[in-house]
Protein backbone atom coordinates (compact mmCIF):
# COMPACT_ATOMS: atom_id res chain seq x y z
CA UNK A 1 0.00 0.00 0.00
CA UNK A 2 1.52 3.01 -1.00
CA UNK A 3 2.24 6.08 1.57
CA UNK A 4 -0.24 9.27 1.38
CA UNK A 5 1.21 11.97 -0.50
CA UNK A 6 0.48 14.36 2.90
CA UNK A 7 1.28 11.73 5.29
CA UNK A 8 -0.55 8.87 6.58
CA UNK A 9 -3.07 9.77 9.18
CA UNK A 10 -1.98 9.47 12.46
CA UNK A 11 -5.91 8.72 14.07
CA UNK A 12 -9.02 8.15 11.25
CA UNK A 13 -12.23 7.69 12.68
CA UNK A 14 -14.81 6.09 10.24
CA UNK A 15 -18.70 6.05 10.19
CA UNK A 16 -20.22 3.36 8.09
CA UNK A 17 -17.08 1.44 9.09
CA UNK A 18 -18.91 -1.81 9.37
CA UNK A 19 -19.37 -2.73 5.82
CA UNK A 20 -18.85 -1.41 2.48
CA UNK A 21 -16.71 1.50 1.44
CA UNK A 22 -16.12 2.16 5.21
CA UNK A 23 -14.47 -0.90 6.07
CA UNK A 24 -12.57 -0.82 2.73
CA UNK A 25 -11.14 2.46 3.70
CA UNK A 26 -10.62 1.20 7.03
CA UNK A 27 -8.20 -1.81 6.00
CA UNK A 28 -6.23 0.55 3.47
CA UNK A 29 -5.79 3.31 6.95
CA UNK A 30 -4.82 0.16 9.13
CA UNK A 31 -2.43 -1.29 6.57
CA UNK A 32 -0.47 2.25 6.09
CA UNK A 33 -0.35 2.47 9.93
CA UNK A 34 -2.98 4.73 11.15
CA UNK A 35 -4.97 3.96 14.34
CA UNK A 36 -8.82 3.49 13.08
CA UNK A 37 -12.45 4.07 15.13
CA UNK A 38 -15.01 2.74 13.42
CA UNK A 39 -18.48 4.21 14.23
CA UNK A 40 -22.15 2.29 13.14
CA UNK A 41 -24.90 0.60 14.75
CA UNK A 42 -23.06 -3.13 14.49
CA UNK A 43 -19.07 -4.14 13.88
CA UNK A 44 -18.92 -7.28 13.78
CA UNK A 45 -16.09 -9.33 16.13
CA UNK A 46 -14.62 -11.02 13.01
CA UNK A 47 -14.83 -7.66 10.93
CA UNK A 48 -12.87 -6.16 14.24
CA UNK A 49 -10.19 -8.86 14.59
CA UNK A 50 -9.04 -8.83 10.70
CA UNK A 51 -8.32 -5.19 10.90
CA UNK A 52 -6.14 -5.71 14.39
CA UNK A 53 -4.80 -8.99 12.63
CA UNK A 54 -3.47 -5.95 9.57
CA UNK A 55 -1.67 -3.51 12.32
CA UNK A 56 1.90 -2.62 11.13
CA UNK A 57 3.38 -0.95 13.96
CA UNK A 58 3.44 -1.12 18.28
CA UNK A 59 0.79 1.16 19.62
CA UNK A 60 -1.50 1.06 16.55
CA UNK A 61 -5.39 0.55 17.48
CA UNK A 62 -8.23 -0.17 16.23
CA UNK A 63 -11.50 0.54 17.83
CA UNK A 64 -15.63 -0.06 17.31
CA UNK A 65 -17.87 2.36 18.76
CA UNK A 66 -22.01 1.80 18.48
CA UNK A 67 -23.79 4.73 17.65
CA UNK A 68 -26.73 5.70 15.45
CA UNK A 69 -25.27 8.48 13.11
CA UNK A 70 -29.23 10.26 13.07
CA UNK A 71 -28.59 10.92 17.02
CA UNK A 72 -26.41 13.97 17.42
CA UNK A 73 -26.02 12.97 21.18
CA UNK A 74 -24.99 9.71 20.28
CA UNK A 75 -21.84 10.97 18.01
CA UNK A 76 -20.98 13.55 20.14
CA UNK A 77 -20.51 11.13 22.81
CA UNK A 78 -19.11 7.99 20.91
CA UNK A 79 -16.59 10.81 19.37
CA UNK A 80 -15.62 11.73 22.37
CA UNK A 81 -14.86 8.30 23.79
CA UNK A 82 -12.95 7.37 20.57
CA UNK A 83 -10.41 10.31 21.35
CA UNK A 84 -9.70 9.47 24.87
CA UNK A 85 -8.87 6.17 23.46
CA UNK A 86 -6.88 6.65 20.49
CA UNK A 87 -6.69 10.60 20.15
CA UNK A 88 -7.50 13.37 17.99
CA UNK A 89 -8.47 12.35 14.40
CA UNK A 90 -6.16 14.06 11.74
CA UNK A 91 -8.83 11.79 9.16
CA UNK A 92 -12.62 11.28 9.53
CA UNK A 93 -14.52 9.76 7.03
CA UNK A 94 -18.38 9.91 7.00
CA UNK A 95 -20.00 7.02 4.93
CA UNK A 96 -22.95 5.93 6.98
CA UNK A 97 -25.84 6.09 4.78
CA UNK A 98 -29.47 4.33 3.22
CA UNK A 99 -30.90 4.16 0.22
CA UNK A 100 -35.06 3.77 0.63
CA UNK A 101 -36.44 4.17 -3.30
CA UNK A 102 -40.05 4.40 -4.82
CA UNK A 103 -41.54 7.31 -6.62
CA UNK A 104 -42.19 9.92 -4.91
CA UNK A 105 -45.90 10.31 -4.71
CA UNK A 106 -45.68 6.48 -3.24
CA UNK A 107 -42.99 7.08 -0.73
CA UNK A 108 -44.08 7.39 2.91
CA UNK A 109 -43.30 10.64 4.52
CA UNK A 110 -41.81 8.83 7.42
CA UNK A 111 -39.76 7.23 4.90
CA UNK A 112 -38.15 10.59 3.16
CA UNK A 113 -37.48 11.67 6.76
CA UNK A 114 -35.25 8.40 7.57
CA UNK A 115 -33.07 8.69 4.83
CA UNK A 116 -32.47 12.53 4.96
CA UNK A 117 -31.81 12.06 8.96
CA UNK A 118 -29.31 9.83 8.26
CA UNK A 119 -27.68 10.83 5.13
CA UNK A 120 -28.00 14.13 5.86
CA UNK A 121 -28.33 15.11 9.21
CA UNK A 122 -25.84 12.21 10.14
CA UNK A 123 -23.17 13.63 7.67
CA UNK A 124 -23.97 16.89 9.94
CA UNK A 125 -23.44 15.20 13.22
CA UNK A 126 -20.26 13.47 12.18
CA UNK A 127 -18.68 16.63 11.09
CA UNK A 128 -20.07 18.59 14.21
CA UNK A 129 -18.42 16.03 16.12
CA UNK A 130 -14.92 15.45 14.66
CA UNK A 131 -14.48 18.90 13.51
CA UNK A 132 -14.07 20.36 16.96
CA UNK A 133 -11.10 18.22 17.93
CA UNK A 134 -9.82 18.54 14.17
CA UNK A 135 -6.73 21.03 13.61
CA UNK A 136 -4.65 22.47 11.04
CA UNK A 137 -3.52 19.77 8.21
CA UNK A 138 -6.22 17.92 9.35
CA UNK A 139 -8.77 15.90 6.20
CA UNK A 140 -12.68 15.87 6.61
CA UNK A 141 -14.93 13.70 4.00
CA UNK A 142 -18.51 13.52 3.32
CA UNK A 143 -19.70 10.57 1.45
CA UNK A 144 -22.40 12.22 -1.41
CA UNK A 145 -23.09 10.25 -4.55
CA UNK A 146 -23.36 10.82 -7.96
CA UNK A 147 -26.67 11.19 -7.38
CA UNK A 148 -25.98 14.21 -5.05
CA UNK A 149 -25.08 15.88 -8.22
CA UNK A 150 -28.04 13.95 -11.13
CA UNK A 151 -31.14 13.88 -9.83
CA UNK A 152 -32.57 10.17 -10.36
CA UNK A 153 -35.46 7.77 -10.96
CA UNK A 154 -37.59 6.60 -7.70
CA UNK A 155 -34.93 8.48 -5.70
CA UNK A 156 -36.26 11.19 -4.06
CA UNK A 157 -34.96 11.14 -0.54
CA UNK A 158 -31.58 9.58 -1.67
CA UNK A 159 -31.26 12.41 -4.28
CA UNK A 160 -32.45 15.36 -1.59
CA UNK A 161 -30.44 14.28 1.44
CA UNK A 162 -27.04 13.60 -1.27
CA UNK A 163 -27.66 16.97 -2.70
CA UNK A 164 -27.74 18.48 0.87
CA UNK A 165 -24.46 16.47 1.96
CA UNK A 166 -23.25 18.35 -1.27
CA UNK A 167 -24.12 21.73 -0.35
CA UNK A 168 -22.59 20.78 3.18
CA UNK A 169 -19.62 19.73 2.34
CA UNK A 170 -19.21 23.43 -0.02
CA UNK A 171 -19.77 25.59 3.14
CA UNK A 172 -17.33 23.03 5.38
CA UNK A 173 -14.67 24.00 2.73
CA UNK A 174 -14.92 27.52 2.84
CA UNK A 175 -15.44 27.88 6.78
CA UNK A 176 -12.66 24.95 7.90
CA UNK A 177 -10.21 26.85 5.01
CA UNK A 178 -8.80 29.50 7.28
CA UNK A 179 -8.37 26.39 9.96
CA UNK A 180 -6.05 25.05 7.52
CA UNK A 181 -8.96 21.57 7.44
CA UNK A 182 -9.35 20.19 4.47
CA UNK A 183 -13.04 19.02 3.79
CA UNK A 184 -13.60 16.87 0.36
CA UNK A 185 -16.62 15.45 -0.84
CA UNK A 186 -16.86 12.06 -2.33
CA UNK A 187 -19.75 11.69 -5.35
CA UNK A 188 -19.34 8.02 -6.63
CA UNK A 189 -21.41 6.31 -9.35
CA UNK A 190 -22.95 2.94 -8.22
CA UNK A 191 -20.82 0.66 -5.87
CA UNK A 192 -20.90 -3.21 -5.35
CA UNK A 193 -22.19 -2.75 -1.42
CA UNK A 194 -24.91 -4.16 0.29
CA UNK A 195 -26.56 -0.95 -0.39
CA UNK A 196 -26.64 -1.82 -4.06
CA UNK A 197 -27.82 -5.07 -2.86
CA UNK A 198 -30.65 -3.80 -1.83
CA UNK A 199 -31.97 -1.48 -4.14
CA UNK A 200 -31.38 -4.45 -6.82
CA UNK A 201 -33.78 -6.52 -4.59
CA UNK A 202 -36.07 -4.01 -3.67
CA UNK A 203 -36.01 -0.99 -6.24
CA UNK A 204 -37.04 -0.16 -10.21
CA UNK A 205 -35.43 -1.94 -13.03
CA UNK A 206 -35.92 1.54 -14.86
CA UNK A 207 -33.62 3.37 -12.05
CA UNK A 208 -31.53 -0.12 -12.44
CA UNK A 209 -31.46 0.85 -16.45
CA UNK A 210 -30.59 4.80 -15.59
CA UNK A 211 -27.89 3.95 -13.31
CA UNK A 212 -26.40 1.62 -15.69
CA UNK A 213 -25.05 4.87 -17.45
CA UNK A 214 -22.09 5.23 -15.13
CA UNK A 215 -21.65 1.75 -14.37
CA UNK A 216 -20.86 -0.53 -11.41
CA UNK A 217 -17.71 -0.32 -9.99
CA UNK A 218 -16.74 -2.98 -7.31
CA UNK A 219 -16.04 -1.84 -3.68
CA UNK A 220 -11.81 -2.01 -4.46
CA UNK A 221 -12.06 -0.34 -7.90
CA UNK A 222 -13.65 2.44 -5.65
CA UNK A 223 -11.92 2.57 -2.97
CA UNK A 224 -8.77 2.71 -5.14
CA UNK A 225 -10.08 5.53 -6.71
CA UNK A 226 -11.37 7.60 -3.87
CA UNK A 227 -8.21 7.24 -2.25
CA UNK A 228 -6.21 8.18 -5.23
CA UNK A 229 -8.72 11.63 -4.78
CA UNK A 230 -8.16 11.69 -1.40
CA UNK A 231 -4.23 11.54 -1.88
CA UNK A 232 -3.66 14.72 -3.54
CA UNK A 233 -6.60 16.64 -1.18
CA UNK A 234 -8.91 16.85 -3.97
CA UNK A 235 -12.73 18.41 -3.00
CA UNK A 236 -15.10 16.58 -5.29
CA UNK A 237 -13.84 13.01 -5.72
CA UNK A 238 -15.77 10.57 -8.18
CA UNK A 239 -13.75 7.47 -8.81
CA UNK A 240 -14.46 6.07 -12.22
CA UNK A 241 -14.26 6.91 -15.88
CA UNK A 242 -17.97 6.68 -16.61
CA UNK A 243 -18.72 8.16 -13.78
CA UNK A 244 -16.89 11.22 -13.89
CA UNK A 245 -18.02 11.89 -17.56
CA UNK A 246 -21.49 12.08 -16.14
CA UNK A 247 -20.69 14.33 -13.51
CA UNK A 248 -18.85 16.74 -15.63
CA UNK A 249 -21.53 16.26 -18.32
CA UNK A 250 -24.26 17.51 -15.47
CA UNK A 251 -22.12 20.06 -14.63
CA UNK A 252 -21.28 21.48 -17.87
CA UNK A 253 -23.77 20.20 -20.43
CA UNK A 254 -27.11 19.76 -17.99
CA UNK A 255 -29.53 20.33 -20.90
CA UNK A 256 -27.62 17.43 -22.96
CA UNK A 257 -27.33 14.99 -19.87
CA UNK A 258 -31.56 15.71 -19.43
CA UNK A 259 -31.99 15.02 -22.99
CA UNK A 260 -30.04 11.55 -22.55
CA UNK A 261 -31.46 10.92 -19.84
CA UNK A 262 -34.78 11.21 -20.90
CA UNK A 263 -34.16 8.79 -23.61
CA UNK A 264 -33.15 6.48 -21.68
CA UNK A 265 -35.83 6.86 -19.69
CA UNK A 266 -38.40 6.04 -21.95
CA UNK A 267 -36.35 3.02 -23.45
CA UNK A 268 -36.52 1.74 -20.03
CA UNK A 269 -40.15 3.01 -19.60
CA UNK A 270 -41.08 0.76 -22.36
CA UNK A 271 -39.31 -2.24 -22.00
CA UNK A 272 -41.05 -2.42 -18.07
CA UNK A 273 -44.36 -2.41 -20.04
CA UNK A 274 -43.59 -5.03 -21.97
């Protein structure tokens, strides 16, 4: 594993670490040498025990903490904890996040709230909680998604509460700057998790058919990628070639990326009626 180009952090604390691009980003910390908290509702013993089992160095530690990233009190405390233990983070990464899809006009209200309370308000509570130990030199992320950036089929609260962890991240830059805290924001295309996993099993094959656009990348590829963002301090990080067309495309050329869009959309419109 090759070294960070600013240094490998000293203490990263991780939400989400439990699975997914969380743990992935965990192992890669561990493996360079950095001390690791992992924050989410269950780490499991074995999931614990192979990151100890990839310590490098005396003194390195690795830690789970139980916490509900919607509770403010919760991550406040559980943040707290994790610095007695291991000390100030110089790296938190915030990837704790849902994905609840149906169109909108069938999706419970209660429903819209839970994702946005997570995604959202939990990417505020991590950053609320980490950012007042955080000093100068010091690396903030905010997991978004490329569809924090293109709005997208049945995805209404996913879309809303990735837009918002968007416009978060923006003002975290520009207030943290003058701390000398770097805040990035990662905006990935679709990822092999279990949260793909589940909208496969439970959501539209015509969001299935949008998505397709950018591709699947597996949890490595992405990880590989965000870190190679990550690396060189970057703000907006989207790992993947397809995927960062789109985002520049959306960006650049929103009218064209609607008018593709909306022919895939009927494509995929029609073949469901079939």
């Amino acid at each position: 594993m090759s070294k960070w180009i600013q240094g490998t952090p000293r203490v990263a604390f991780i939400s989400g670490g439990g699975s997914g691009i969380g743990l992935q980003i965990a192992k890669a910390l561990v493996a360079d040498g950095a001390s690791v908290a992992l924050f989410d509702l269950k780490v499991d013993g074995a999931v614990l025990d192979e990151l100890q089992g990839l310590r490098i160095r005396a003194g390195q530690a690795v830690e789970a903490f139980t916490v509900d990233i919607s509770q403010s009190t919760e991550v406040e405390t559980a943040i707290g904890n994790a610095v007695e233990m291991l000390g100030v983070p110089d790296f938190a990464f915030n990837s704790a996040g849902i994905l609840r899809t149906a169109l909108f006009t069938e999706l419970p209200a209660e429903t819209f709230e839970q994702v946005v309370r997570i995604n959202l308000i939990g990417s505020r509570n991590f950053a609320a909680g980490v950012l007042r130990y955080m000093s100068r030199g010091s690396h903030l992320v905010l997991v978004a998604s490329l569809s924090g950036i293109i709005g997208g089929y049945t995805q209404a609260a996913y879309c809303a509460s990735k837009f918002g962890v968007v416009g978060l991240a923006e003002v975290l830059r520009l207030e943290q700057k003058p701390r000398g805290i770097d805040v990035s924001v990662v905006c990935p295309g679709e990822i092999a998790t279990p949260l793909l996993t589940y909208e496969r099993q439970h959501g539209s094959k015509v969001t299935e058919a949008l998505n397709a656009t950018a591709g699947v990348l597996s949890v490595e590829e992405a990880v590989a990628g965000i870190l190679a963002g990550l690396k060189k301090r970057q703000f907006m990080v989207t790992p993947g070639f397809r995927a960062r067309l789109l985002r520049a495309m959306a960006r650049k050329t929103s009218g064209l990326l609607r008018w593709i869009t909306d022919q895939t959309l009927s494509k995929a419109l029609q073949a469901e009626r079939r």
